[in-house]
Protein backbone atom coordinates (compact mmCIF):
# COMPACT_ATOMS: atom_id res chain seq x y z
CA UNK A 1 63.15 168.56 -122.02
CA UNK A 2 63.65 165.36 -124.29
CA UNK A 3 61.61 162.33 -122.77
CA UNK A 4 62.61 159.04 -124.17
CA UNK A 5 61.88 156.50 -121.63
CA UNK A 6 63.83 153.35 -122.83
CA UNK A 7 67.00 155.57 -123.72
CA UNK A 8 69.29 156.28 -120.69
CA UNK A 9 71.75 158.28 -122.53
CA UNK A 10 72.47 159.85 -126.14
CA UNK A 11 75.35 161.41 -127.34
CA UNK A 12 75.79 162.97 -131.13
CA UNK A 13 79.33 163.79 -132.47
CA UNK A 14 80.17 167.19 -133.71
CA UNK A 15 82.81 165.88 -135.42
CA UNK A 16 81.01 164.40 -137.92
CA UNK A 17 78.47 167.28 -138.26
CA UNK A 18 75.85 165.76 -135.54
CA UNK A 19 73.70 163.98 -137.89
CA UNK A 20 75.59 161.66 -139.45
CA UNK A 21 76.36 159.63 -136.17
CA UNK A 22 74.54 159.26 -132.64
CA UNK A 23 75.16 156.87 -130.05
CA UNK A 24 73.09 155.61 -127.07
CA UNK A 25 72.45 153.47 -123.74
CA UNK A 26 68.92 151.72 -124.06
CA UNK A 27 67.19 149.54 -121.89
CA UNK A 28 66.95 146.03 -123.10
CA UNK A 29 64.21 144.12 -120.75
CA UNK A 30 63.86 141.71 -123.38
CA UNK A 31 65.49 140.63 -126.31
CA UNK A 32 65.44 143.01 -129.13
CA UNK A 33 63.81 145.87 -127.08
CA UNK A 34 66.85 147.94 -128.23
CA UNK A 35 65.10 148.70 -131.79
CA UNK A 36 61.69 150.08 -129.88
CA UNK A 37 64.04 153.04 -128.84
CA UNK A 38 66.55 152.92 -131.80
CA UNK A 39 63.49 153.98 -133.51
CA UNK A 40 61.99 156.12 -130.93
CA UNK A 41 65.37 158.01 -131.50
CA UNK A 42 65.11 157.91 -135.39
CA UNK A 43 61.30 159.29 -135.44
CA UNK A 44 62.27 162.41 -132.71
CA UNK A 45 63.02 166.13 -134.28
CA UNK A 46 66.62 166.76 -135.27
CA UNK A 47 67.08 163.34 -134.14
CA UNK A 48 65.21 161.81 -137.43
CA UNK A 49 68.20 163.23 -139.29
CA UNK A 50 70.82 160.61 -138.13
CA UNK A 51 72.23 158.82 -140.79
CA UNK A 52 74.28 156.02 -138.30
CA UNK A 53 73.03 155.28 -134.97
CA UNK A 54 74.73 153.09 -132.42
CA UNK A 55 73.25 151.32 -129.66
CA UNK A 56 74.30 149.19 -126.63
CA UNK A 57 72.65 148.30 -123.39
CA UNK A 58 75.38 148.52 -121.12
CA UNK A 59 76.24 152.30 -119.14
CA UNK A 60 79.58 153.31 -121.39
CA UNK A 61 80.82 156.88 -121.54
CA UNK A 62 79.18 157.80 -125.59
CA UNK A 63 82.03 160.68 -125.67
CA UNK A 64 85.00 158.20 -125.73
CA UNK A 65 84.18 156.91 -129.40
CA UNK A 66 86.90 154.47 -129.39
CA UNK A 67 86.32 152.64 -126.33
CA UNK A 68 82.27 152.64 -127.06
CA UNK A 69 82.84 151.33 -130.44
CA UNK A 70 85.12 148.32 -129.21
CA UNK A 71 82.03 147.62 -126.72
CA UNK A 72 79.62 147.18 -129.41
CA UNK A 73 82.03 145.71 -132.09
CA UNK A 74 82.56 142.99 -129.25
CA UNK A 75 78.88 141.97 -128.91
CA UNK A 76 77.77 143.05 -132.65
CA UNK A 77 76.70 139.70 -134.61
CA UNK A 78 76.29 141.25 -138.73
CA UNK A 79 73.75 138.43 -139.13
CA UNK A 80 71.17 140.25 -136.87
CA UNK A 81 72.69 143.48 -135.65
CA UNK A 82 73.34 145.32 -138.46
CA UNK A 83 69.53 147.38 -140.37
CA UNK A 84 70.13 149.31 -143.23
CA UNK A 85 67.08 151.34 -144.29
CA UNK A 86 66.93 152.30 -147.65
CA UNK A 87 64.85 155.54 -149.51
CA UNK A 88 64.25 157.56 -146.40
CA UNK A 89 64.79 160.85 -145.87
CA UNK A 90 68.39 162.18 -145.12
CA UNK A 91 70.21 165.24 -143.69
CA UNK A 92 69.98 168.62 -146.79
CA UNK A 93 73.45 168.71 -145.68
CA UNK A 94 74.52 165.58 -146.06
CA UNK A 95 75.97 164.88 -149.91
CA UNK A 96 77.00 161.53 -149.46
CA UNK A 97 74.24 160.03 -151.46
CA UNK A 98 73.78 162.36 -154.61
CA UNK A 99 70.83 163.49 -154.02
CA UNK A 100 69.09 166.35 -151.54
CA UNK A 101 67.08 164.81 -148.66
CA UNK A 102 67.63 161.31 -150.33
CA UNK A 103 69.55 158.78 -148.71
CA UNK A 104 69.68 155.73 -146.21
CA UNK A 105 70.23 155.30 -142.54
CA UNK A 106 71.59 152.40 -140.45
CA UNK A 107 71.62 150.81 -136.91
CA UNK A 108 74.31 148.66 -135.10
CA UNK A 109 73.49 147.02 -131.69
CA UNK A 110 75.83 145.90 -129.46
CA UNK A 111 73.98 144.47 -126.93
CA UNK A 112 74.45 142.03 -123.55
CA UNK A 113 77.69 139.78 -122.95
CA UNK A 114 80.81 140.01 -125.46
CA UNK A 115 80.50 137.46 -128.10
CA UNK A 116 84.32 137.53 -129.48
CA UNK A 117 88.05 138.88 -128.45
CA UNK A 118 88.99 141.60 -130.58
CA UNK A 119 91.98 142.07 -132.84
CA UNK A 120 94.45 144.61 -131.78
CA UNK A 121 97.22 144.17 -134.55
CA UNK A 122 96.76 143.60 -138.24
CA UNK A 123 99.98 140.98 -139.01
CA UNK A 124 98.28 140.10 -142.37
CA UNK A 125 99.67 140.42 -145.83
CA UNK A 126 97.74 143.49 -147.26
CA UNK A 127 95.83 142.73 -150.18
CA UNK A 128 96.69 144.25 -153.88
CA UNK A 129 95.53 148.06 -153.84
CA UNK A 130 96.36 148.43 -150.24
CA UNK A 131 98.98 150.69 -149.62
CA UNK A 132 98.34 150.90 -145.49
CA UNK A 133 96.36 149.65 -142.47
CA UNK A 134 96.60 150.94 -139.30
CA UNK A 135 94.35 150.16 -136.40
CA UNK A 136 91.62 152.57 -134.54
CA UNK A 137 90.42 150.75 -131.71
CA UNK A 138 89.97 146.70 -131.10
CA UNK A 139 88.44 145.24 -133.92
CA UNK A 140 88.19 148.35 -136.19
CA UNK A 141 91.11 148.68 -139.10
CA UNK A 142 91.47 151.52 -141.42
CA UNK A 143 93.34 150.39 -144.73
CA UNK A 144 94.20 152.64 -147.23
CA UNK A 145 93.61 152.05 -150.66
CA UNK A 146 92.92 153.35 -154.05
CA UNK A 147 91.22 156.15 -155.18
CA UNK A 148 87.76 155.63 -155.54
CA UNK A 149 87.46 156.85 -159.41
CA UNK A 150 90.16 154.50 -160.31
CA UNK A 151 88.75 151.41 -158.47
CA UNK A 152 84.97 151.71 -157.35
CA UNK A 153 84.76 148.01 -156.28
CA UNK A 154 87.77 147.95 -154.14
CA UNK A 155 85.85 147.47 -151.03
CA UNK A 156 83.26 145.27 -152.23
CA UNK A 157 86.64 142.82 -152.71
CA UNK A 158 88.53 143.91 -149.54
CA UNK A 159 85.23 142.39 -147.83
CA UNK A 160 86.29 138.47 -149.24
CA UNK A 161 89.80 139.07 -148.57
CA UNK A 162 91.38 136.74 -145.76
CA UNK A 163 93.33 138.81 -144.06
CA UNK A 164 90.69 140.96 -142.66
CA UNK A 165 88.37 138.01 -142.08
CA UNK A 166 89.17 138.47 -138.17
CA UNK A 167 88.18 142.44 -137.63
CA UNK A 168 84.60 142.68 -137.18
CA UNK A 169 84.99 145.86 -139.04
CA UNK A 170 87.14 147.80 -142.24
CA UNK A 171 87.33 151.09 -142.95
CA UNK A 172 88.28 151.93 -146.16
CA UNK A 173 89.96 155.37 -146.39
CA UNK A 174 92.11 157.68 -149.19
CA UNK A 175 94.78 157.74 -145.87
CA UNK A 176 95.00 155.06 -143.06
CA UNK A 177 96.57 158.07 -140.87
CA UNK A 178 93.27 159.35 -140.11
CA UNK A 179 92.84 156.22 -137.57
CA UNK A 180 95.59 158.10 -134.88
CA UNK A 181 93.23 160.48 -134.10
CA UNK A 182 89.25 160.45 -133.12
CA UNK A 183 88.46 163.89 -134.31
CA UNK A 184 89.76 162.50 -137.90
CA UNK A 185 88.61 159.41 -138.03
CA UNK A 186 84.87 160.58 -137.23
CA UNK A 187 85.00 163.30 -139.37
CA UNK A 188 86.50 161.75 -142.29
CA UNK A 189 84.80 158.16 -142.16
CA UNK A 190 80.85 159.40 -140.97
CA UNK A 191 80.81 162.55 -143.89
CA UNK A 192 82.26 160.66 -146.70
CA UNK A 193 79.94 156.71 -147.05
CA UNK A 194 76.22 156.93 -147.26
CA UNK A 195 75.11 153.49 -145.59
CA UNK A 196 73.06 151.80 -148.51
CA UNK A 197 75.65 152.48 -151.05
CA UNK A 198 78.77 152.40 -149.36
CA UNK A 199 78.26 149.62 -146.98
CA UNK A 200 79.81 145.78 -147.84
CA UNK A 201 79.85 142.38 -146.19
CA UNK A 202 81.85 139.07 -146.83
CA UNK A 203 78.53 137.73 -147.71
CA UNK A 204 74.91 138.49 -147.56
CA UNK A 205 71.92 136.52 -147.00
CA UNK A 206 68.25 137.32 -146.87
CA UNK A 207 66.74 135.52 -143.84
CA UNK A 208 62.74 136.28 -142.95
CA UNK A 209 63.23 139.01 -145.12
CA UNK A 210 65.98 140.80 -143.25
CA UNK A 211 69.33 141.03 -144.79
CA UNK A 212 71.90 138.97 -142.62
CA UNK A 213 75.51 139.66 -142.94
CA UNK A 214 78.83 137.80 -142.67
CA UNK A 215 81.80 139.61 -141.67
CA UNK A 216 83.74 141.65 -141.90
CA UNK A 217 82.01 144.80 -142.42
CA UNK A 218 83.66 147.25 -144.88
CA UNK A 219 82.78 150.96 -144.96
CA UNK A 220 83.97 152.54 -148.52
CA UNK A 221 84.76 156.61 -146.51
CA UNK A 222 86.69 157.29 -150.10
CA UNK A 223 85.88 160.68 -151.38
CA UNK A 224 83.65 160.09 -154.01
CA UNK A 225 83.54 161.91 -157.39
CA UNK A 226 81.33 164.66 -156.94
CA UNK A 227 82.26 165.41 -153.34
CA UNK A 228 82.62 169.03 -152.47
CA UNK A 229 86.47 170.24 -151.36
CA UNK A 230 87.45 169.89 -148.04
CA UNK A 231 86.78 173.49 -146.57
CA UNK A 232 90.30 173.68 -144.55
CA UNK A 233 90.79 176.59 -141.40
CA UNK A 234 93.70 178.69 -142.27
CA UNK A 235 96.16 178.37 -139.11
CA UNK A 236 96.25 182.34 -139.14
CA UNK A 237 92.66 182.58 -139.41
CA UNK A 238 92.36 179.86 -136.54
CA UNK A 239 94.75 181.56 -134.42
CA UNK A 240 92.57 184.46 -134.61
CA UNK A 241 89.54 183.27 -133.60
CA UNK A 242 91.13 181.37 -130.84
CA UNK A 243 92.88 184.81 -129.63
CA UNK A 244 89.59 186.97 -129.87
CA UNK A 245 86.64 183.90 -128.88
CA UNK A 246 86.26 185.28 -125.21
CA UNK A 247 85.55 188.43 -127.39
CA UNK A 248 83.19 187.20 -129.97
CA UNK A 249 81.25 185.01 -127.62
CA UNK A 250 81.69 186.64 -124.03
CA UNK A 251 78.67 184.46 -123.00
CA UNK A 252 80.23 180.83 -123.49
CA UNK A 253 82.37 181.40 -120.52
């Protein structure tokens, strides 16, 4: 079995193909202590494949995404929470940065006592090129916006914009609907950004050489030109293998 002694639990999400996000409970005995086994986790097997890895300190329950990601968006601080490691090895799989094996990976803490209240409703005026918002969790908004060939900046902007300046953290999607549902939103937000390229801040600072951020924190998940198609289950094809698993797999049961 898997030894990892600072980690207490770790949880990756098939619904965004495993390796683009993991979550876990570390022990923090001191301050910082979180990064020894965020990168314990990042230099372990299959593990080294995660593109986005969260990390808290507190016992949460990793396979209720919402409620884990309100945790850490709660204690996250962008000026020190947030590492973004560039030209490292990524997931064959993974197509999000244009190139095979090529890519970035990123950590977000959320560690110790909250450090803000979290915005449930967005009552702000959207911004030009923002068709939608709809919220996924406390202090995480989805807004819909333009298509990324049209307007390759947009979130770069949506960063500055005043509106948001209160959610610790924007997705920017093709369709705000994906934040009613988990399985969507994880799918369609961790396969379609690449952290080093598709990552923005309200501002960004360089301080002792690490790269301190002011939020909010916009993710561009826009399909990007050069994205493969959507590979989409037929519902008769589904209905199938959901009629006949027991048969095809007698074992899972």
């Amino acid at each position: 079995p898997l030894v990892m002694p600072g980690v207490r639990d770790l949880w990756t999400y098939g619904e965004t193909g495993f390796h683009s996000l993991c979550a876990a409970v570390v022990k923090e005995r001191y301050g910082r202590e979180a990064l020894v086994s965020g990168f314990r986790i990042l230099g372990e097997g299959q593990l080294s494949l995660t593109k986005f890895l969260l990390l808290t300190d507190s016992p949460r329950d990793l396979r209720d995404f919402p409620k884990l990601l309100e945790h850490v968006l709660a204690r996250f601080d962008p000026e020190t929470d947030l590492f973004i490691f560039s030209n490292v090895s990524m997931d064959t799989l993974d197509y999000t940065s244009g190139k095979v094996n090529e890519g970035s990976k990123a950590i977000m803490l959320g560690l110790g006592d909250a450090k803000r209240e979290l915005p449930r409703e967005f009552r702000g005026e959207l911004p030009a090129g923002v068709s939608a918002a709809e919220v996924f969790c406390g202090g995480c908004l989805v807004v819909q916006g333009s298509a990324y060939a049209e307007d390759p900046e947009q979130a770069a902007r949506l960063a500055r914009e005043s509106p948001f300046a209160d959610w610790p953290l924007i997705i920017l999607h093709d369709d705000a609907t994906v934040a009613r549902s988990s399985k969507d939103f994880l799918w369609s937000t961790w396969t379609r950004f690449e952290p080093a390229s598709d990552i923005y801040a309200a501002a960004t600072k360089v301080v002792r050489h690490h790269l301190a951020y002011s939020a909010p924190i916009v993710i561009d998940a826009r399909t990007k030109p050069g994205f493969p198609k959507e590979l989409i289950v037929r519902d008769d094809i589904g209905a199938l293998v959901d009629r006949r698993w027991r048969e095809y797999f007698p074992k899972s049961f």
